[in-house]
N, C-alpha and C. Protein backbone atom coordinates (compact mmCIF):
# COMPACT_ATOMS: atom_id res chain seq x y z
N UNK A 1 -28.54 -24.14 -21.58
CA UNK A 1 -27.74 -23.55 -20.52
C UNK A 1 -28.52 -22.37 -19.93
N UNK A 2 -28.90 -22.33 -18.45
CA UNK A 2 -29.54 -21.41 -17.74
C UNK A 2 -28.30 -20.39 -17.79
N UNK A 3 -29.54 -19.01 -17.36
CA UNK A 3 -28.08 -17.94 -17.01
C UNK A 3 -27.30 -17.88 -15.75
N UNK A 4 -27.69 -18.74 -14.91
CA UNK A 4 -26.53 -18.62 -13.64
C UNK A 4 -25.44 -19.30 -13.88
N UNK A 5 -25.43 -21.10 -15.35
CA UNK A 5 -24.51 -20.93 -15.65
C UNK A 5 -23.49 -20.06 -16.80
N UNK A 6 -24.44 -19.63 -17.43
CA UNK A 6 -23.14 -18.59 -18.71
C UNK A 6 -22.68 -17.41 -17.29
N UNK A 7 -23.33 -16.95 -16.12
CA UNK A 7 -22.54 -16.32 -15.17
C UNK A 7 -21.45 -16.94 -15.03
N UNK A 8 -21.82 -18.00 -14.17
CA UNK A 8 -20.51 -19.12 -14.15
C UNK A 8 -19.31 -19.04 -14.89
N UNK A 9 -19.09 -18.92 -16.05
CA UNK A 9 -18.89 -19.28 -17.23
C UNK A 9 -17.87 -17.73 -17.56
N UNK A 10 -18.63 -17.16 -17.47
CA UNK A 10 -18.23 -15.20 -17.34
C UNK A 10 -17.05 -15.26 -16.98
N UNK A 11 -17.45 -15.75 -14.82
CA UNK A 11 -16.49 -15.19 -13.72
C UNK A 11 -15.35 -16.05 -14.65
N UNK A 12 -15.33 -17.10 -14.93
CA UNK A 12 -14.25 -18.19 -15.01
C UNK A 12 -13.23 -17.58 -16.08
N UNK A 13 -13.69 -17.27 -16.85
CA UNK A 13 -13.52 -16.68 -17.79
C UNK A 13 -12.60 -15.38 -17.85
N UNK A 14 -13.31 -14.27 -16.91
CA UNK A 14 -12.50 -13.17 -15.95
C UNK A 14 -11.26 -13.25 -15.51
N UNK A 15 -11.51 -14.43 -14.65
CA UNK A 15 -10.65 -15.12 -13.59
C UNK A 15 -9.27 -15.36 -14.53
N UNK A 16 -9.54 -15.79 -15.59
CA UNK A 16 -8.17 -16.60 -16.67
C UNK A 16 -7.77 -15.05 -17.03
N UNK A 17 -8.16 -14.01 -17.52
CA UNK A 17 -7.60 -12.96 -17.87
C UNK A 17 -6.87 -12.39 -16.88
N UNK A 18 -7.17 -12.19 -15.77
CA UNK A 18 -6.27 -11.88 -14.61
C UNK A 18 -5.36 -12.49 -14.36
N UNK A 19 -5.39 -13.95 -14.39
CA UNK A 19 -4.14 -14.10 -13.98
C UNK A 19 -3.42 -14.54 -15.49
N UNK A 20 -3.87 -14.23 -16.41
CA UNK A 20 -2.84 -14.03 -17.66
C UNK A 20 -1.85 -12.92 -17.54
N UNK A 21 -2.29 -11.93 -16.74
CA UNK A 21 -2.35 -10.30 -17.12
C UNK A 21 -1.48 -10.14 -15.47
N UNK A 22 -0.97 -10.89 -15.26
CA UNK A 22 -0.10 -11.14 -13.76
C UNK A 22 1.37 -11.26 -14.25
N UNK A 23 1.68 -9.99 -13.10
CA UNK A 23 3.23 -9.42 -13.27
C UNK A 23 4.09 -10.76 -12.37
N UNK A 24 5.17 -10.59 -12.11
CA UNK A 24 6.14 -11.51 -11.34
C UNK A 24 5.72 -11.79 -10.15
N UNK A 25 5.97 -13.36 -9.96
CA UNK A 25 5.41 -14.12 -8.27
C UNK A 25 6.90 -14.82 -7.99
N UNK A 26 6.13 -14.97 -6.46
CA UNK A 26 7.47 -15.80 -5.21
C UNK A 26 6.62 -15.95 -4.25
N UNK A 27 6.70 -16.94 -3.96
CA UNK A 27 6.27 -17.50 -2.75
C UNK A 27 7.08 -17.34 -1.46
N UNK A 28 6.31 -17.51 -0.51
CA UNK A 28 7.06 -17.13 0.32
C UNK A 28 6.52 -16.16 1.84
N UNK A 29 7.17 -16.09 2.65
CA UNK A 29 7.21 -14.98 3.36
C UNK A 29 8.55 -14.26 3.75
N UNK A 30 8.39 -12.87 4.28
CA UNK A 30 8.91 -12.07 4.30
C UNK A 30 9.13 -12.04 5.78
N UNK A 31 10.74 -11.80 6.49
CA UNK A 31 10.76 -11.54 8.07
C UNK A 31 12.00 -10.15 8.19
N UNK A 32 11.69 -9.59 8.56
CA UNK A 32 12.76 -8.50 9.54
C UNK A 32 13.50 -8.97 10.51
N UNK A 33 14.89 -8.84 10.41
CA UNK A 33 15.81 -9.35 11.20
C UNK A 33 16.75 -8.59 12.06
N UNK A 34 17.06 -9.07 13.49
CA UNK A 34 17.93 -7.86 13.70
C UNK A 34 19.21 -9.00 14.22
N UNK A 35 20.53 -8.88 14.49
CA UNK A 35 21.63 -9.21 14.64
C UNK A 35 22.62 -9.17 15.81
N UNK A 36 23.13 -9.58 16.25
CA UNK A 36 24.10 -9.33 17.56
C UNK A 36 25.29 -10.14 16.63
N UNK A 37 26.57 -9.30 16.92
CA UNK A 37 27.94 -9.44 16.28
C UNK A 37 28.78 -10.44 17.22
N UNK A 38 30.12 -10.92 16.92
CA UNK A 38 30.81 -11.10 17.94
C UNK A 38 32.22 -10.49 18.79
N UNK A 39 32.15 -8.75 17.59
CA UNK A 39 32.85 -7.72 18.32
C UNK A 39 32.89 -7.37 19.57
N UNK A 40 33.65 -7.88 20.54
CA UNK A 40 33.68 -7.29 21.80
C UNK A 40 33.27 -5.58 21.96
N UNK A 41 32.50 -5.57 22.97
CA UNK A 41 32.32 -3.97 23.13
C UNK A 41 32.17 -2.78 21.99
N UNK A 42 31.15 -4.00 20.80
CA UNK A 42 29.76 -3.47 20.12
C UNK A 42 29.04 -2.85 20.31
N UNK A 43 28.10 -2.02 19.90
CA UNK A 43 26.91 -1.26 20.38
C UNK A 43 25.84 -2.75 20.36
N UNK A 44 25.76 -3.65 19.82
CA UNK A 44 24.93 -4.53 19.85
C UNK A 44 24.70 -5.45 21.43
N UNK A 45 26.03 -5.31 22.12
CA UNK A 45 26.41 -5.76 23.42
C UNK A 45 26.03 -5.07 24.77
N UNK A 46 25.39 -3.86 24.17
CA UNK A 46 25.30 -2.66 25.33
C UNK A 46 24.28 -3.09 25.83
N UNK A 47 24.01 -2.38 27.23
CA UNK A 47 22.83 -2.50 27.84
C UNK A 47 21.92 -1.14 27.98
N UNK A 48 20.86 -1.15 27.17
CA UNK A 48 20.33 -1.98 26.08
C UNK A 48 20.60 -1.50 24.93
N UNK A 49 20.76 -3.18 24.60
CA UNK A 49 21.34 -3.54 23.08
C UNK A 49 21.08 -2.90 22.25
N UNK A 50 22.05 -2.20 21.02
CA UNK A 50 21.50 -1.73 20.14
C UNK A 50 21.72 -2.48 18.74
N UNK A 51 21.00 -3.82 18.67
CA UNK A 51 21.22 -5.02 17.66
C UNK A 51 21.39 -4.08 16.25
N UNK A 52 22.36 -4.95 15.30
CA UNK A 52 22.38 -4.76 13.84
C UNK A 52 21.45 -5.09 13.25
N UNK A 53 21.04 -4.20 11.82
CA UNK A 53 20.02 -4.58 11.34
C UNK A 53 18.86 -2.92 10.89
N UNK A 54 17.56 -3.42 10.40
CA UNK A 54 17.19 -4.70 9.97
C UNK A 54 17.88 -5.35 8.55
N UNK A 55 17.71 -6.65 8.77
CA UNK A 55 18.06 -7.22 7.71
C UNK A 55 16.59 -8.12 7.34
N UNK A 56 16.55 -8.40 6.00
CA UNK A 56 15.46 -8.65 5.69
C UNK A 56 15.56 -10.26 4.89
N UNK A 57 14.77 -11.26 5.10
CA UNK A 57 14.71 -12.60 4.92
C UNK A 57 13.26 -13.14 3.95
N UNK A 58 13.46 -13.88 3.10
CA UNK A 58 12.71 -14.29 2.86
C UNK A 58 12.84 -15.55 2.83
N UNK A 59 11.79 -16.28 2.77
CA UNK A 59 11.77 -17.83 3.48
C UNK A 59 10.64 -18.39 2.23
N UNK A 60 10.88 -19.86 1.87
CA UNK A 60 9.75 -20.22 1.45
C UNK A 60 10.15 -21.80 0.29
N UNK A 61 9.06 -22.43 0.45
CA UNK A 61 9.16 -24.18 0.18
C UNK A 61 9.02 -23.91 -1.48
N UNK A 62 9.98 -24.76 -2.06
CA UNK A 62 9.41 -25.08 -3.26
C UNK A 62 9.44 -26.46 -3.86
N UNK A 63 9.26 -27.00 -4.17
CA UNK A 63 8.76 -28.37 -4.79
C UNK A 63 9.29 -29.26 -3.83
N UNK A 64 9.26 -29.00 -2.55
CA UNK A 64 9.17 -29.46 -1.01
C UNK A 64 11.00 -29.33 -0.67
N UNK A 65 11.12 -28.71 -0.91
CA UNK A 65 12.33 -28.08 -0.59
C UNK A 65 12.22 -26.34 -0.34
N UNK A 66 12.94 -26.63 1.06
CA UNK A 66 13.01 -25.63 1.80
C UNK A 66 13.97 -24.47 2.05
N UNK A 67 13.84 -23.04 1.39
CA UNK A 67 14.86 -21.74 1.52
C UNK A 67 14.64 -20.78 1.91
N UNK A 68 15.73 -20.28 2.14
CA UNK A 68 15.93 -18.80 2.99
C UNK A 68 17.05 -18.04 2.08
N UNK A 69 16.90 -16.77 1.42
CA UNK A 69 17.29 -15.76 1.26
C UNK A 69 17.60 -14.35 1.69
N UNK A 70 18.67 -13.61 1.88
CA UNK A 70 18.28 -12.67 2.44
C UNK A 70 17.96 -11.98 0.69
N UNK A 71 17.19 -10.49 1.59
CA UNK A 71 16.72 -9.33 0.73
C UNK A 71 17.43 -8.49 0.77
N UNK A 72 17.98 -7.75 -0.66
CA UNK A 72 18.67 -6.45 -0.57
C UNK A 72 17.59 -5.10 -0.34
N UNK A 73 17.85 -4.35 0.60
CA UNK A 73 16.71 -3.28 0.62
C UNK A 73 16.45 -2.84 -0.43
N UNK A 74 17.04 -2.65 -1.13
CA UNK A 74 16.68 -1.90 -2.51
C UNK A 74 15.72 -2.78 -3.64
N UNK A 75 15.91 -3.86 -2.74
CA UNK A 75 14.89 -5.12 -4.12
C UNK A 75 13.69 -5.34 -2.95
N UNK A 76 13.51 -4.84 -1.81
CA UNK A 76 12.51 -4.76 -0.64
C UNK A 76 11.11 -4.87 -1.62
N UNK A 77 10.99 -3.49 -1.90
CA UNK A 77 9.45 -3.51 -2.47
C UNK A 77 8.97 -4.31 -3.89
N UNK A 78 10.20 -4.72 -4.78
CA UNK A 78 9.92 -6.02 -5.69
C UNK A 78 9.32 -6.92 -5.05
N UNK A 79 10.21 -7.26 -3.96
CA UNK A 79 9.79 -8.82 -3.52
C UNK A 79 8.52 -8.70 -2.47
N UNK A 80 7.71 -7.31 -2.17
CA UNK A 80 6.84 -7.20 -1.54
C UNK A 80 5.58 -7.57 -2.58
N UNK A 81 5.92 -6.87 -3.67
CA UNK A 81 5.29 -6.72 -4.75
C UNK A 81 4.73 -8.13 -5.36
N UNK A 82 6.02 -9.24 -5.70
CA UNK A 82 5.90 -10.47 -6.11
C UNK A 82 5.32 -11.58 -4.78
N UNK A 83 5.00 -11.21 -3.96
CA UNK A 83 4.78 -12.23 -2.61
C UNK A 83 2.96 -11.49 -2.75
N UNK A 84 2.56 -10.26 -2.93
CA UNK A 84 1.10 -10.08 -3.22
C UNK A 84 0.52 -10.60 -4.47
N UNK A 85 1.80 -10.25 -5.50
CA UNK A 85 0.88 -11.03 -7.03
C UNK A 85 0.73 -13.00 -6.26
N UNK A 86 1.38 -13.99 -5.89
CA UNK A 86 1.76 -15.00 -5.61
C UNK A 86 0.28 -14.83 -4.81
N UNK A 87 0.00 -14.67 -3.68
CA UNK A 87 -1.56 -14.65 -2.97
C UNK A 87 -2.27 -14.53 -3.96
N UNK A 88 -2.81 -13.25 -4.77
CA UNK A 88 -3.54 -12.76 -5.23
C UNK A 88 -3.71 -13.74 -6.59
N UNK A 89 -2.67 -14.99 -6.94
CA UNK A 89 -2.83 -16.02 -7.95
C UNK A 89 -3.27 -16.90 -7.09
N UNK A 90 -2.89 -17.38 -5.70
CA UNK A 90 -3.73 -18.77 -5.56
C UNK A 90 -5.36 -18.46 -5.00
N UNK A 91 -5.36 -16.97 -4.83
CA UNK A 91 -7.03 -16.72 -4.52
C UNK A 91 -7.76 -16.67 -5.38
N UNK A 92 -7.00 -16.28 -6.55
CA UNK A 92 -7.72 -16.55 -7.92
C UNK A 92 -7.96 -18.01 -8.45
N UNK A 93 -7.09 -18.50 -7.87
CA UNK A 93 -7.01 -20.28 -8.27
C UNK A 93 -8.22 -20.93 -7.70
N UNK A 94 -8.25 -20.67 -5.98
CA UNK A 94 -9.28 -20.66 -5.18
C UNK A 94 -10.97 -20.78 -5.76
N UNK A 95 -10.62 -19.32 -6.37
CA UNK A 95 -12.07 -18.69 -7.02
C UNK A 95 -12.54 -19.70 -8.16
N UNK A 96 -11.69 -20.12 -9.00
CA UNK A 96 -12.19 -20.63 -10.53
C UNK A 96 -12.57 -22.31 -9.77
N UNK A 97 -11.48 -22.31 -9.24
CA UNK A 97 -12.17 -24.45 -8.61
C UNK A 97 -13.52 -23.96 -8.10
N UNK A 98 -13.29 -23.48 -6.82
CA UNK A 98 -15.38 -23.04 -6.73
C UNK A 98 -16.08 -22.89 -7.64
N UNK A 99 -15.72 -21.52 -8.69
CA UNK A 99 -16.96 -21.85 -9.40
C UNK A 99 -17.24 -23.30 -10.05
N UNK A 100 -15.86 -23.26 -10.69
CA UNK A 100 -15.68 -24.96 -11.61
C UNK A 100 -16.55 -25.47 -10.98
N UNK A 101 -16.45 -26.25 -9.29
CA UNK A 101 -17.12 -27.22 -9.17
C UNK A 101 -18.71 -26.86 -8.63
N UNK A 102 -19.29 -25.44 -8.88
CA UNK A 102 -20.44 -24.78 -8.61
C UNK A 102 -21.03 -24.89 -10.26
N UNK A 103 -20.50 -24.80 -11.15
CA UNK A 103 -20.82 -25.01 -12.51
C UNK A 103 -21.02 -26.58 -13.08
N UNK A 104 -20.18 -27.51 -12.52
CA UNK A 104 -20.25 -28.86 -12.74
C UNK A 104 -21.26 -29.35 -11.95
N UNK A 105 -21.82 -28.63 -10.61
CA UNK A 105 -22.88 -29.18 -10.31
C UNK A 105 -24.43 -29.13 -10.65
N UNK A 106 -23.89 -27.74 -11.58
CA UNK A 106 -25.00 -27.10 -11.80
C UNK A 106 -26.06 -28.09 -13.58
N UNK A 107 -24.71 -28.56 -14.03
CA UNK A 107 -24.60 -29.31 -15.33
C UNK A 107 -25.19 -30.28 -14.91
N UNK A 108 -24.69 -31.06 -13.76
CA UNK A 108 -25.04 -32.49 -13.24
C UNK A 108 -26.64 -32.40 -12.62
N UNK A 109 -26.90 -31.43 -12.13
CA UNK A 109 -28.52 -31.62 -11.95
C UNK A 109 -29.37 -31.16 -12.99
N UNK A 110 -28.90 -30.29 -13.60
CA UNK A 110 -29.76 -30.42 -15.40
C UNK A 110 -29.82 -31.12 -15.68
N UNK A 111 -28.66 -32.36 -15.83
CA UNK A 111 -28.72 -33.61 -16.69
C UNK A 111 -29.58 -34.25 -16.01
N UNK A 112 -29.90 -34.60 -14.66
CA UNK A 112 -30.78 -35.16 -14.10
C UNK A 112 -32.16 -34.93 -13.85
N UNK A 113 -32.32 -34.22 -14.46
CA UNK A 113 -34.13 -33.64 -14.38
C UNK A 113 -34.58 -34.27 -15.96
């Protein structure tokens, strides 16, 4: 084994501790919402409108099924929190298949020399 692959081998390696070491995920995105009522002579009705809100939404597919939640402000920065760990796992996921298949190639032309 050359050393660019035990590098290989390292990152991959890295890569599994991080995302062992990963707090709570959700997929998803996040939208700001604003509202119009159907109270006659609302502030939301004025010209110009002063819509209700924000209200906050999160949206997002899971095992191909499709939801929408709203967000309580007070759980705002959780679910900001769990929607960056959720990226920050499939970029890590990203990272280890590259190397994986940068390391399997690297095996496959050793074997061939």
């Amino acid at each position: 084994m050359n050393s660019r692959q035990r590098t290989l081998e390292a990152r991959i390696e890295k890569i599994k501790e991080k995302i062992v070491g990963m707090d709570e995920l959700r997929p998803g995105s996040l939208s700001r919402q604003y509202n119009v009522c159907g109270t006659p002579g609302c502030r939301c009705k004025a010209d110009p409108p002063q819509k209700h809100g924000p209200y906050y939404q999160l949206s997002f597919t899971r095992k191909g099924k499709s939801s929408s939640q709203f967000v309580r402000r007070e759980d705002l920065l959780r679910i900001k929190r769990q929607l960056r760990n959720y990226d920050r796992l499939r970029k890590l996921i990203d990272e280890w298949i590259d190397t994986s298949i940068e390391l399997v190639r690297l095996s496959r032309d050793r074997e061939g020399q």
